[in-house]
PDB file of N, CA and C in Angstrom:
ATOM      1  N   UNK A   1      91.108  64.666  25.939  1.00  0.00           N
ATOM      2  CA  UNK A   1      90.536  63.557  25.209  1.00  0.00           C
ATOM      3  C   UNK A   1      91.665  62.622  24.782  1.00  0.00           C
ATOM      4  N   UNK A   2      91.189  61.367  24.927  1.00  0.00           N
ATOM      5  CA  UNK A   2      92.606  60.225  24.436  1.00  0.00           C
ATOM      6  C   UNK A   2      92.750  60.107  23.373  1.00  0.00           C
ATOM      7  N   UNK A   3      93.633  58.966  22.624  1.00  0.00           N
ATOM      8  CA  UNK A   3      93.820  59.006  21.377  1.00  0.00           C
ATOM      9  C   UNK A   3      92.943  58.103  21.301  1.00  0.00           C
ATOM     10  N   UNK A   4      92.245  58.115  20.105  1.00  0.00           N
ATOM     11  CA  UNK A   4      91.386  56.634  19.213  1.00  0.00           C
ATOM     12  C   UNK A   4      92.340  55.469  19.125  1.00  0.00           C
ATOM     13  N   UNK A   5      91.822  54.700  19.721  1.00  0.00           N
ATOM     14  CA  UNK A   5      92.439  53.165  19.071  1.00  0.00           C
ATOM     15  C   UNK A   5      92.402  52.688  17.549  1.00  0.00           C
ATOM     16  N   UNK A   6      91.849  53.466  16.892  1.00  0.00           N
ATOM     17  CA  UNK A   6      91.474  53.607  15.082  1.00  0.00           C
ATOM     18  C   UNK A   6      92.756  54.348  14.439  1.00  0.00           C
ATOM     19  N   UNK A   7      93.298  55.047  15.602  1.00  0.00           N
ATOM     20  CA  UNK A   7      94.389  55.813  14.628  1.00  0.00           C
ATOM     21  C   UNK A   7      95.343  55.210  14.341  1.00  0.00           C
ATOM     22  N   UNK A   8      96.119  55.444  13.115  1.00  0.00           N
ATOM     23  CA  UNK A   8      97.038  54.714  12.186  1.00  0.00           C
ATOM     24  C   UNK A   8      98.557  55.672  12.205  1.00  0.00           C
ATOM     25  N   UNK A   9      99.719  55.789  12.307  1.00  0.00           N
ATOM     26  CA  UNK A   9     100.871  56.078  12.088  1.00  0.00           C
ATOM     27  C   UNK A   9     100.988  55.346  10.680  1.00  0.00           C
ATOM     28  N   UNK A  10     101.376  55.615   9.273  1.00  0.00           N
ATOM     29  CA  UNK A  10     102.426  55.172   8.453  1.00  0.00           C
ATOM     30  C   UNK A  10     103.819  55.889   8.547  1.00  0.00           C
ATOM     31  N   UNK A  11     104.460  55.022   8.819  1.00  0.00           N
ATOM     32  CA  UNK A  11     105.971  55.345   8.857  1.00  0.00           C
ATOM     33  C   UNK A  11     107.050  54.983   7.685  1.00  0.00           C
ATOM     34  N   UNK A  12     106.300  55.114   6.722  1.00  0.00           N
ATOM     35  CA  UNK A  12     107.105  53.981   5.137  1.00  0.00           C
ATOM     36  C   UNK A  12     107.774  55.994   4.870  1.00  0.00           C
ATOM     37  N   UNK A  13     108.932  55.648   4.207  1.00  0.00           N
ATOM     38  CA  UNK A  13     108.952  56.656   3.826  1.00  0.00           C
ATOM     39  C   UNK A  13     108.256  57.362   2.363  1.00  0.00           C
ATOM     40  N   UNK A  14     108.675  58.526   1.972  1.00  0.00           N
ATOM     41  CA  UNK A  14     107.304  58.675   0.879  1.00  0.00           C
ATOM     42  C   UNK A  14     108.014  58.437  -0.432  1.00  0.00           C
ATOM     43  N   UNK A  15     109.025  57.640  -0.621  1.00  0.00           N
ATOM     44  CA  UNK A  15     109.130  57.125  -1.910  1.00  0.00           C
ATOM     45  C   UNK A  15     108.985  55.741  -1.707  1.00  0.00           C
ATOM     46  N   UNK A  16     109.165  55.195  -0.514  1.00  0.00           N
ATOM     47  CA  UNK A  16     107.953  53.806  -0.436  1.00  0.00           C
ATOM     48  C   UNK A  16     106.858  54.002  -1.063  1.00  0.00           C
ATOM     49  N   UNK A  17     105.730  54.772  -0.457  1.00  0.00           N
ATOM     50  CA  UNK A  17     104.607  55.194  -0.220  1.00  0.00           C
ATOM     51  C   UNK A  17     104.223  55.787  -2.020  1.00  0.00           C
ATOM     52  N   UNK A  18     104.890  56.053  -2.733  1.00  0.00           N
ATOM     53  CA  UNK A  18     104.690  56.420  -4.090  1.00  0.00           C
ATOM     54  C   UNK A  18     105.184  55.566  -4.567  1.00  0.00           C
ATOM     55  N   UNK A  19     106.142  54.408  -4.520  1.00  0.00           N
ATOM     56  CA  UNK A  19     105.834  53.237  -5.176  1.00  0.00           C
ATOM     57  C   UNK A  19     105.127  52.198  -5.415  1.00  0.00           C
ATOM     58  N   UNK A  20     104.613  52.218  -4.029  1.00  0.00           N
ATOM     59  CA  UNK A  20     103.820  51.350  -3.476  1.00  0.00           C
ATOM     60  C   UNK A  20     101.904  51.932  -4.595  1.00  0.00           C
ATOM     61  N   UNK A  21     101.970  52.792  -4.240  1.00  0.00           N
ATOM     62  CA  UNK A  21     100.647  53.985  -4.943  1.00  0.00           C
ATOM     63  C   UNK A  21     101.205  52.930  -6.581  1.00  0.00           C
ATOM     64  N   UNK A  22     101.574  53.945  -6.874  1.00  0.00           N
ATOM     65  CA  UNK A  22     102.294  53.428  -8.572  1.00  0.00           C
ATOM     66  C   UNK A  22     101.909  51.899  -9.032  1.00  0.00           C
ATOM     67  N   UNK A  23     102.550  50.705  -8.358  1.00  0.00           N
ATOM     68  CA  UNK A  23     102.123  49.390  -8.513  1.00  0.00           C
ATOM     69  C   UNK A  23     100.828  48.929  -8.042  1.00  0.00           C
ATOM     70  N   UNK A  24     100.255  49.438  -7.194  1.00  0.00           N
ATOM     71  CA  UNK A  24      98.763  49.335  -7.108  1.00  0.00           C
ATOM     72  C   UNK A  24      97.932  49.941  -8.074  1.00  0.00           C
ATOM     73  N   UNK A  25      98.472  50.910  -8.785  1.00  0.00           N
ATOM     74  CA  UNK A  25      97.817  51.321  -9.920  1.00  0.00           C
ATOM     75  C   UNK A  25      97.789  50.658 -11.100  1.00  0.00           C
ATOM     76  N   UNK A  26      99.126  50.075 -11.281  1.00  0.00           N
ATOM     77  CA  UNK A  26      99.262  49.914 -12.685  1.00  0.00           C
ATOM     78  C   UNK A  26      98.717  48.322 -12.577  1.00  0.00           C
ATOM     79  N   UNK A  27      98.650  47.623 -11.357  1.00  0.00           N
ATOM     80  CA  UNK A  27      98.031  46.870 -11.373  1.00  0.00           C
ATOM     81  C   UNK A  27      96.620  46.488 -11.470  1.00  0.00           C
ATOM     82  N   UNK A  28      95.887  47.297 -11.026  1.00  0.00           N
ATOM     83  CA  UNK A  28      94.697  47.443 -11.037  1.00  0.00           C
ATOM     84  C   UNK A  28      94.071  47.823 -12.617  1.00  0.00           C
ATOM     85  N   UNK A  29      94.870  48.979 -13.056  1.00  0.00           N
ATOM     86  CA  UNK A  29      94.560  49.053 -14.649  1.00  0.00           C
ATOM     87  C   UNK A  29      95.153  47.688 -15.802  1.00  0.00           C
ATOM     88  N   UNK A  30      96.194  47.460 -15.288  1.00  0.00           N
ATOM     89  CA  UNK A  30      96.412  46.052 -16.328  1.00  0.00           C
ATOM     90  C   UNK A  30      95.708  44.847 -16.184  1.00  0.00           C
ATOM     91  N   UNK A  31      95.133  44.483 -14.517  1.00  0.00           N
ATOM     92  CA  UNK A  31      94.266  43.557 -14.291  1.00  0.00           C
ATOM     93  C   UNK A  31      93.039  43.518 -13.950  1.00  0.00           C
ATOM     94  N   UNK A  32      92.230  44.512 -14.867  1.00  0.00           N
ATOM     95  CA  UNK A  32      90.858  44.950 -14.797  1.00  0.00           C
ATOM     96  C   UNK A  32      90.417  44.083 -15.461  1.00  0.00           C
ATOM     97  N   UNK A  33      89.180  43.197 -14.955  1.00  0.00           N
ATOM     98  CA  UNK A  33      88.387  42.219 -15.846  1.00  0.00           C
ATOM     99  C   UNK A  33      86.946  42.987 -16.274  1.00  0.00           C
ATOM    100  N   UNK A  34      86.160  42.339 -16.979  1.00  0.00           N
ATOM    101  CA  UNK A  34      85.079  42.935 -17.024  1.00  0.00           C
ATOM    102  C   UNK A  34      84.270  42.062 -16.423  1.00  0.00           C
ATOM    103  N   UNK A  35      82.951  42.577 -15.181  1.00  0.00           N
ATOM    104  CA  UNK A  35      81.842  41.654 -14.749  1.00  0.00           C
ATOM    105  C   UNK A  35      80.396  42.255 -14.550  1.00  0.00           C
ATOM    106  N   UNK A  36      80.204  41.267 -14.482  1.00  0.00           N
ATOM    107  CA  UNK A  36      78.439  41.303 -14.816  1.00  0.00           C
ATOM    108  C   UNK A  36      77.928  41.109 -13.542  1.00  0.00           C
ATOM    109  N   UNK A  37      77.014  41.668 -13.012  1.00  0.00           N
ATOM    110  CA  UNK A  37      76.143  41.659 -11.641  1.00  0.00           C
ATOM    111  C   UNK A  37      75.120  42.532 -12.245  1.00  0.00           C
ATOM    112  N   UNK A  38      74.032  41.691 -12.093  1.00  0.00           N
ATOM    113  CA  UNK A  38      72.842  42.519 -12.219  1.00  0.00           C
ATOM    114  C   UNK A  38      72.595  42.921 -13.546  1.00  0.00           C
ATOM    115  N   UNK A  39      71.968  44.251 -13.793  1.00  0.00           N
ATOM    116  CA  UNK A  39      71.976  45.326 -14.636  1.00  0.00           C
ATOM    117  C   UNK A  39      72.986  46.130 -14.984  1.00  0.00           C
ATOM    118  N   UNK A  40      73.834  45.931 -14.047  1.00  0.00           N
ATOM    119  CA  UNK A  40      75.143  46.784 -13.763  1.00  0.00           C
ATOM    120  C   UNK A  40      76.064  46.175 -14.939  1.00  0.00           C
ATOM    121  N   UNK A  41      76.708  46.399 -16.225  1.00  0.00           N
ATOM    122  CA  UNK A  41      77.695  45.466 -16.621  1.00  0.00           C
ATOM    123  C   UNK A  41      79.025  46.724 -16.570  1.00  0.00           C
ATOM    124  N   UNK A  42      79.916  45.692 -16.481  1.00  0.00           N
ATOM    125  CA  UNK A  42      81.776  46.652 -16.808  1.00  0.00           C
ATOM    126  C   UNK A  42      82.235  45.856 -17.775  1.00  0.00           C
ATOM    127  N   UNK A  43      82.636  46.498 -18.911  1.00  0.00           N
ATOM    128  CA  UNK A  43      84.062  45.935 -19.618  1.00  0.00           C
ATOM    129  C   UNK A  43      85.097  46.107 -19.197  1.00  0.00           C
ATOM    130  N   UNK A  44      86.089  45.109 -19.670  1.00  0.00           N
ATOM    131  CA  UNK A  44      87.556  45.149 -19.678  1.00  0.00           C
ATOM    132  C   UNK A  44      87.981  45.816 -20.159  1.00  0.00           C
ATOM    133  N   UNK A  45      89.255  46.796 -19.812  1.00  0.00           N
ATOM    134  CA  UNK A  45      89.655  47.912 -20.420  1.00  0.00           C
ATOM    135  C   UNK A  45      90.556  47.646 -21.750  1.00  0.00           C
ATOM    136  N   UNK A  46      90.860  48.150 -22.479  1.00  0.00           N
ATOM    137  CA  UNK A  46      91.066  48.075 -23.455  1.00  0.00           C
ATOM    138  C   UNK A  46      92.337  48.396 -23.950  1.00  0.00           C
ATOM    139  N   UNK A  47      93.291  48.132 -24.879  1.00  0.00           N
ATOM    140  CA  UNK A  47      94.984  49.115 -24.986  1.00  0.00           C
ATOM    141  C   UNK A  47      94.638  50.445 -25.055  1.00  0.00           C
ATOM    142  N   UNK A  48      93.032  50.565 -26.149  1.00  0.00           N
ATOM    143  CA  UNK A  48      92.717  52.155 -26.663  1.00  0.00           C
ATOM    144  C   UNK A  48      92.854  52.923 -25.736  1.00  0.00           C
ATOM    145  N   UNK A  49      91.777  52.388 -24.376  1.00  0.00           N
ATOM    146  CA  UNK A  49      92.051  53.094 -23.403  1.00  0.00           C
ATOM    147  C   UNK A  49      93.343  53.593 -22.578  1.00  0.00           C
ATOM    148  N   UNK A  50      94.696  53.285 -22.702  1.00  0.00           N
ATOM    149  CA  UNK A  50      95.295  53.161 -21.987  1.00  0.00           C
ATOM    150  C   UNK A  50      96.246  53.908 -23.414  1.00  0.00           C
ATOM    151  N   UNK A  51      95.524  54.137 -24.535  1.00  0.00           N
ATOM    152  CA  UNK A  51      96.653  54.669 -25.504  1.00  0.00           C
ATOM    153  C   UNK A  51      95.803  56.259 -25.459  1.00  0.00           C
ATOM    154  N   UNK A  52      94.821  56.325 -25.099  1.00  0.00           N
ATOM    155  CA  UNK A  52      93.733  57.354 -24.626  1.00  0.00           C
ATOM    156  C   UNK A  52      94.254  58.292 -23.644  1.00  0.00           C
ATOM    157  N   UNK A  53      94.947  57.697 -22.172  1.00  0.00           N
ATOM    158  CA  UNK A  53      95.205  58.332 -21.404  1.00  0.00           C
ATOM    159  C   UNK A  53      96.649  58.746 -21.603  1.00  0.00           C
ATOM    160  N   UNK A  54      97.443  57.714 -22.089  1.00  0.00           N
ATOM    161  CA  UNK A  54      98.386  58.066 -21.620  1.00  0.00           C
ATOM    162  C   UNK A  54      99.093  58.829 -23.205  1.00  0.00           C
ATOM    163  N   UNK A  55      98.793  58.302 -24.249  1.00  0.00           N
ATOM    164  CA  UNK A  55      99.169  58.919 -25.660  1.00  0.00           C
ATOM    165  C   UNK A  55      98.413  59.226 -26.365  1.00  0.00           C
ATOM    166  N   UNK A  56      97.797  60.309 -26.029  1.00  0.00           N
ATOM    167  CA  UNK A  56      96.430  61.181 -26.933  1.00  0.00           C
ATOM    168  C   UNK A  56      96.787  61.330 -28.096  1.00  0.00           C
ATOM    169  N   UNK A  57      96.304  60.929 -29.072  1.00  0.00           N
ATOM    170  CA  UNK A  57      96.852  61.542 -30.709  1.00  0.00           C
ATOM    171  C   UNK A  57      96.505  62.795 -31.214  1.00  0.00           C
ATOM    172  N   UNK A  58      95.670  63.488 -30.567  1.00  0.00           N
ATOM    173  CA  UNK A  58      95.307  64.576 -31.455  1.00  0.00           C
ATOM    174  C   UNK A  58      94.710  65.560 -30.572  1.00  0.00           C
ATOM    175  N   UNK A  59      94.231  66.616 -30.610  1.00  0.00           N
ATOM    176  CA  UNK A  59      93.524  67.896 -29.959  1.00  0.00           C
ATOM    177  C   UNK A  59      92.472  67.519 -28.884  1.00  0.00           C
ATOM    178  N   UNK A  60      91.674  66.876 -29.756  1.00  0.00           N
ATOM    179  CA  UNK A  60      90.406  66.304 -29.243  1.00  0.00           C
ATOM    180  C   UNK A  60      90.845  65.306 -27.937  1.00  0.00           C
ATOM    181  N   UNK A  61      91.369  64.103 -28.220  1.00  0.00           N
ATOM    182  CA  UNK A  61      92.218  63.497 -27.331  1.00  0.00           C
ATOM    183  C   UNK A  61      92.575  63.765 -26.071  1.00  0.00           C
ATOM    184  N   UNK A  62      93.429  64.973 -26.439  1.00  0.00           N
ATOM    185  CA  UNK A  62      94.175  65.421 -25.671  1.00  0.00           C
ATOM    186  C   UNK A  62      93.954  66.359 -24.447  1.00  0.00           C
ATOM    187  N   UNK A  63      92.315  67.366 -24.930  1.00  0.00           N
ATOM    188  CA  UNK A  63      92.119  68.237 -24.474  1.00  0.00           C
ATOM    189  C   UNK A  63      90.239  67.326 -23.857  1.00  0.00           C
ATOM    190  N   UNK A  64      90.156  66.330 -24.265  1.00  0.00           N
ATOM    191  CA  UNK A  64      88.652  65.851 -24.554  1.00  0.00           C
ATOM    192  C   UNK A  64      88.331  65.568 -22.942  1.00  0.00           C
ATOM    193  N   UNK A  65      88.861  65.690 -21.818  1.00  0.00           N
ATOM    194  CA  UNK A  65      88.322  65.542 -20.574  1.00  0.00           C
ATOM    195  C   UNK A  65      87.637  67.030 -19.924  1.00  0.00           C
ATOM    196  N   UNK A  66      87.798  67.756 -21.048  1.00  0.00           N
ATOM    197  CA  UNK A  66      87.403  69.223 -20.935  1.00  0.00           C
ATOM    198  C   UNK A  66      85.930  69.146 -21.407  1.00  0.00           C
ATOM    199  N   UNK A  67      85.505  68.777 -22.345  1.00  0.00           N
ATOM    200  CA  UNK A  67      84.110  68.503 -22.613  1.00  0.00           C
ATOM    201  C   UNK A  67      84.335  69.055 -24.626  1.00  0.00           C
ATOM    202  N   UNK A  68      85.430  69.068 -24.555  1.00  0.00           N
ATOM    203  CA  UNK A  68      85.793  69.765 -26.120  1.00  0.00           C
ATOM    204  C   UNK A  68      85.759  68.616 -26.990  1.00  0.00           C
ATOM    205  N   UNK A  69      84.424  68.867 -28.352  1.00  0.00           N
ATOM    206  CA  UNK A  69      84.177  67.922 -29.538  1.00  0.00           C
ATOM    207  C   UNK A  69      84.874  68.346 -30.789  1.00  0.00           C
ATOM    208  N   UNK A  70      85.992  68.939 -30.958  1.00  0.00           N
ATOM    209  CA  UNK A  70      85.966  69.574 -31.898  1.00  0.00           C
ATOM    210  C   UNK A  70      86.800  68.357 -33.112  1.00  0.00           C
ATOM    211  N   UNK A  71      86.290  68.211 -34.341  1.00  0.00           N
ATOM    212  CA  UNK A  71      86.462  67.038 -34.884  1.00  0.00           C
ATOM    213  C   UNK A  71      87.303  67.360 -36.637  1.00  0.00           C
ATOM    214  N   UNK A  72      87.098  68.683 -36.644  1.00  0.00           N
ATOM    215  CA  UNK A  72      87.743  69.514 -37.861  1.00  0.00           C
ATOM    216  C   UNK A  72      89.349  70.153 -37.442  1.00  0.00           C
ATOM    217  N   UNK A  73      90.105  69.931 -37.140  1.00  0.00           N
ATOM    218  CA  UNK A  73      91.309  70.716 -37.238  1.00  0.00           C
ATOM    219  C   UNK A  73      91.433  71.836 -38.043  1.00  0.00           C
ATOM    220  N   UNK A  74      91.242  71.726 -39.164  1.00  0.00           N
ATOM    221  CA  UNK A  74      91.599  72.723 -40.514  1.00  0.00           C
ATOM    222  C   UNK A  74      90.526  73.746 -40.296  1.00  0.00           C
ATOM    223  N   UNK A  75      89.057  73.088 -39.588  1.00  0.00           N
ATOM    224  CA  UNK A  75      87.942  74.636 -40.113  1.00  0.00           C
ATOM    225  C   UNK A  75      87.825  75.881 -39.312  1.00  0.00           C
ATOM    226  N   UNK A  76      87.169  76.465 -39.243  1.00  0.00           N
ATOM    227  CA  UNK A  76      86.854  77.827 -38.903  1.00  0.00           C
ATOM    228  C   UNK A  76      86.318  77.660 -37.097  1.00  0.00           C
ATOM    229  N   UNK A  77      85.791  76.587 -37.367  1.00  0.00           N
ATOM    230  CA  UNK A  77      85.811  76.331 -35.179  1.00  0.00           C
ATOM    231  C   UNK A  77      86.429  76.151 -34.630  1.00  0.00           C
ATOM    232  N   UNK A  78      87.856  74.922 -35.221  1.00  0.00           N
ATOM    233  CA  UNK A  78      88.892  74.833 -34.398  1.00  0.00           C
ATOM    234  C   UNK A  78      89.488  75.963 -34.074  1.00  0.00           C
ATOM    235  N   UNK A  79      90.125  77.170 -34.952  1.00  0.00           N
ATOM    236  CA  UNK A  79      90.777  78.029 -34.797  1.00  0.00           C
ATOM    237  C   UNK A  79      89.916  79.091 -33.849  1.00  0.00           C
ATOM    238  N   UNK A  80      88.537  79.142 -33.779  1.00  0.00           N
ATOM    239  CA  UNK A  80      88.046  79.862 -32.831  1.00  0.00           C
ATOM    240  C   UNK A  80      87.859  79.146 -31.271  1.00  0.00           C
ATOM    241  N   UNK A  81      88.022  77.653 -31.040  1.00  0.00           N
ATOM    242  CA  UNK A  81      87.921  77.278 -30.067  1.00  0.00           C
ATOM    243  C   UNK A  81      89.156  77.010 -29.224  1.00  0.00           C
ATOM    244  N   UNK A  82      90.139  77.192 -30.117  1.00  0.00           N
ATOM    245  CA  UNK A  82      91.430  76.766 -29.859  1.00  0.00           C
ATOM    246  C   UNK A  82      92.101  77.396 -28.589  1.00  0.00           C
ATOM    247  N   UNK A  83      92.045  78.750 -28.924  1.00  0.00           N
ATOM    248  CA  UNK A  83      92.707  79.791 -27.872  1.00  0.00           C
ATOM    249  C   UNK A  83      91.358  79.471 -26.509  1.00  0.00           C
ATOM    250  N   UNK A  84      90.396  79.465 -26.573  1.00  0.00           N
ATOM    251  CA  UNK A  84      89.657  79.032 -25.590  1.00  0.00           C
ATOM    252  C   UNK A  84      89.649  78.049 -24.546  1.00  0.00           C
ATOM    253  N   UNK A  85      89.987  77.005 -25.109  1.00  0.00           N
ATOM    254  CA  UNK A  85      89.994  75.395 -24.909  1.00  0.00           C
ATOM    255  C   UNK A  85      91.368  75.653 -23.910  1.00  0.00           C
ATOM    256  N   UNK A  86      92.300  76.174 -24.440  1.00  0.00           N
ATOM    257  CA  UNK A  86      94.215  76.440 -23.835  1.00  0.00           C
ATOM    258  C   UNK A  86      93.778  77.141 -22.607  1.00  0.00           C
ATOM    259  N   UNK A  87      93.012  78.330 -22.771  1.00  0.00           N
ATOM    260  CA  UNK A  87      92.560  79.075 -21.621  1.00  0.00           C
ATOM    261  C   UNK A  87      91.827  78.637 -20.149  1.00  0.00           C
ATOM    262  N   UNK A  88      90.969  77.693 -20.697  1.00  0.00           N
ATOM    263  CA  UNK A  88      89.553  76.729 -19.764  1.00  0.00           C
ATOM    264  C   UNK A  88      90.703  75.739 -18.877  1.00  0.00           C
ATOM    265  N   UNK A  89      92.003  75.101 -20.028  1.00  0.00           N
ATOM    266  CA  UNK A  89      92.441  74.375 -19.305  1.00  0.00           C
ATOM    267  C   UNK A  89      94.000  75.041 -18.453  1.00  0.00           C
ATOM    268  N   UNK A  90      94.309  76.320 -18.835  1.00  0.00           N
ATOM    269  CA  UNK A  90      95.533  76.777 -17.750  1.00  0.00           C
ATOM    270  C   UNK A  90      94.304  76.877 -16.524  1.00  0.00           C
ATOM    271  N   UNK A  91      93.192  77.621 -16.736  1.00  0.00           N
ATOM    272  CA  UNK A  91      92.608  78.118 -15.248  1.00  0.00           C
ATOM    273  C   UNK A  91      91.756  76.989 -14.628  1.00  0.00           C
ATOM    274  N   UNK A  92      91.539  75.742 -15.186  1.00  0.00           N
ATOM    275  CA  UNK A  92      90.656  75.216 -14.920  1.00  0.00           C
ATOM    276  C   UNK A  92      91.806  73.590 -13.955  1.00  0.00           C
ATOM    277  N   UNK A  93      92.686  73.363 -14.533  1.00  0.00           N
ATOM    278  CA  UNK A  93      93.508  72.520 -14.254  1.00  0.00           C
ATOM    279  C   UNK A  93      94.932  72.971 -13.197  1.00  0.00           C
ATOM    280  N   UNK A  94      94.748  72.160 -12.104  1.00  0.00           N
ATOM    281  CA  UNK A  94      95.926  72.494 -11.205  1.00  0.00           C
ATOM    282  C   UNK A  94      97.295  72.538 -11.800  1.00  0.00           C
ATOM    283  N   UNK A  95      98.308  73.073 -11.170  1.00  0.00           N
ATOM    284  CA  UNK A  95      99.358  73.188 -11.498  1.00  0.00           C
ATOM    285  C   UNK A  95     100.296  71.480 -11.624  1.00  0.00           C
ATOM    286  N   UNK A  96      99.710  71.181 -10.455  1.00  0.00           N
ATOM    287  CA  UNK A  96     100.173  69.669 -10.058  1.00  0.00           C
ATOM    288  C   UNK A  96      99.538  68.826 -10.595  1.00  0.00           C
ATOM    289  N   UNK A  97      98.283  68.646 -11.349  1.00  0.00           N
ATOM    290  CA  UNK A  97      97.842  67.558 -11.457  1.00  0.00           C
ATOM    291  C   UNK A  97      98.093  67.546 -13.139  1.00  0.00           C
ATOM    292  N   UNK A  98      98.451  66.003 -13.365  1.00  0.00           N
ATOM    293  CA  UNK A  98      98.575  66.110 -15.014  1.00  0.00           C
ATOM    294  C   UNK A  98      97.478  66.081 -15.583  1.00  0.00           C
ATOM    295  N   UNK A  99      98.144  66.135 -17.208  1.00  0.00           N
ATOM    296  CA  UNK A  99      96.717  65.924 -18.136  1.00  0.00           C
ATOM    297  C   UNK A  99      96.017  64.394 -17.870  1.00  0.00           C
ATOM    298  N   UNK A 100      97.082  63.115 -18.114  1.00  0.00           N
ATOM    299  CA  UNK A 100      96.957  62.180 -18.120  1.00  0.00           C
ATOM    300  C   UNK A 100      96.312  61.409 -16.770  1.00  0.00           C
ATOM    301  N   UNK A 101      96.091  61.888 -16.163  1.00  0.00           N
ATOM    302  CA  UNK A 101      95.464  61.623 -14.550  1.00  0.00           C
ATOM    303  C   UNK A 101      93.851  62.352 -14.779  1.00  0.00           C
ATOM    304  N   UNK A 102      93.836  63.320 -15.429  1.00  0.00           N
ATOM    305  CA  UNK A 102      92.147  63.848 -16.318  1.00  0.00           C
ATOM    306  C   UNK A 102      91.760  62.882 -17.297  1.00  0.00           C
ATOM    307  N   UNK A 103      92.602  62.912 -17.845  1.00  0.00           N
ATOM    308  CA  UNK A 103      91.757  61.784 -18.575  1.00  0.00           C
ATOM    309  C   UNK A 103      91.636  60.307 -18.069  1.00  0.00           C
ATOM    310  N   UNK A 104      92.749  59.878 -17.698  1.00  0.00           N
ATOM    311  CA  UNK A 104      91.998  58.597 -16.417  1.00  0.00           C
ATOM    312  C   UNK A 104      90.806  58.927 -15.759  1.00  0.00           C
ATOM    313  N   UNK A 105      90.521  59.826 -15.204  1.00  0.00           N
ATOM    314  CA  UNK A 105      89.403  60.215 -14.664  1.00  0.00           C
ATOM    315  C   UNK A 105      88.177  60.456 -15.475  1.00  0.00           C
ATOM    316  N   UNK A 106      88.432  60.971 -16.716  1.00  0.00           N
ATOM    317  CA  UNK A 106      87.538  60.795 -17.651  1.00  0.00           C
ATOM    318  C   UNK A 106      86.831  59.577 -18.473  1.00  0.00           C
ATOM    319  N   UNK A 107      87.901  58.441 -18.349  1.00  0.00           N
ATOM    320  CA  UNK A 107      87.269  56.881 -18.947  1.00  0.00           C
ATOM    321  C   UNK A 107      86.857  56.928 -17.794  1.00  0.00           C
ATOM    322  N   UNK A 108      86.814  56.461 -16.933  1.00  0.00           N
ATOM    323  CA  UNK A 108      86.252  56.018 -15.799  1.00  0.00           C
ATOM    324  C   UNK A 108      84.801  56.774 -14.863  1.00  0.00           C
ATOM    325  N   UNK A 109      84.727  58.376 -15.312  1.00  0.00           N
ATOM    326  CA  UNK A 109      83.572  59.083 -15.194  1.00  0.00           C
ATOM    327  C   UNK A 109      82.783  59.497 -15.721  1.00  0.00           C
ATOM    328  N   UNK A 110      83.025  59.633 -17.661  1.00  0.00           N
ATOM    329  CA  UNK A 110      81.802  60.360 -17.905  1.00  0.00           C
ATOM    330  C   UNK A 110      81.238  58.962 -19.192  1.00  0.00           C
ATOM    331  N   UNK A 111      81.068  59.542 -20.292  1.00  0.00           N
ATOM    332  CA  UNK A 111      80.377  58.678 -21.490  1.00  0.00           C
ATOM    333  C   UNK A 111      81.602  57.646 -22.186  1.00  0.00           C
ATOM    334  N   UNK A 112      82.818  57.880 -21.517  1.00  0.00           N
ATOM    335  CA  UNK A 112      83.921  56.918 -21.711  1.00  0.00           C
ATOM    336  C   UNK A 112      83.968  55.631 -20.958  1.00  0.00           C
ATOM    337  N   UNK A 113      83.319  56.096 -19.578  1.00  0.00           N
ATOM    338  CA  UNK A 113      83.356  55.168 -18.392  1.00  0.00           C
ATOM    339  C   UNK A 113      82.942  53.864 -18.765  1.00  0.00           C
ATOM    340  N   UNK A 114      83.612  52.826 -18.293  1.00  0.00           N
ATOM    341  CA  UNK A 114      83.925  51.417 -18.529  1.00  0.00           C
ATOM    342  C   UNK A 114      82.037  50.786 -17.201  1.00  0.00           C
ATOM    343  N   UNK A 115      81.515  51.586 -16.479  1.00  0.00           N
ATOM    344  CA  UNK A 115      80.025  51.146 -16.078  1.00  0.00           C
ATOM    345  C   UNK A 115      79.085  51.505 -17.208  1.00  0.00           C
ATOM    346  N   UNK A 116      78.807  50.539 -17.133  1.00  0.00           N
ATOM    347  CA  UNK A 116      77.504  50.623 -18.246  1.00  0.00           C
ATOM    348  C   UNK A 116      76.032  50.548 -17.507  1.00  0.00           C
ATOM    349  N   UNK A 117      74.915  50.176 -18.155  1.00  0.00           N
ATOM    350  CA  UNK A 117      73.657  50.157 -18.014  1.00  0.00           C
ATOM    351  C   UNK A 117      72.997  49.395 -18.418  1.00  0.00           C
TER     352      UNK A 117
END
């Protein structure tokens, strides 16, 4: 069988190729507008968001792409959810992938997500 005329060679090397990744990102997150079509609306993202992903302040924050509400530090749930929450996320989270790349994924997928209704 021949080769496809569809197939692609990149030949950049791969710290091209991860810079290149990198500035398409940070571009895309700094020059996100918000638009309206339809029913469909998006906001513009926000610093919060971007102080969200990348500088979580607190437990909740930090651990909150896990599905964890916990809103008491000091009471009797945190300390029982605590060792749990550490656990869900060594086995639940790759070795390679960061926190901060979960929670990007989290504004953008669940009740954080910048699509509305």
């Amino acid at each position: 069988m021949g080769k496809s005329k569809f197939e692609f060679k990149d030949n950049r090397p791969f710290s091209k190729k991860a810079k290149d990744f990198v500035t398409m990102l940070l571009y895309c997150v700094i020059f996100w507008k918000g638009r309206k079509k339809g029913i469909i609306h998006t906001r513009s993202l926000e610093w919060g968001d971007l102080r969200y992903i990348f500088f979580p302040k607190d437990f909740a924050e930090k651990y909150g792409y896990l599905g964890t509400s916990v809103w008491n530090e000091a009471g009797v749930y945190f300390k029982a959810l605590y060792p749990l929450v550490l656990a869900l996320d060594y086995e639940a989270r790759p070795k390679w992938c960061p926190r901060w790349f979960l929670r990007f994924l989290d504004v953008f997928g669940s009740d954080r997500s910048i699509v509305t209704f």
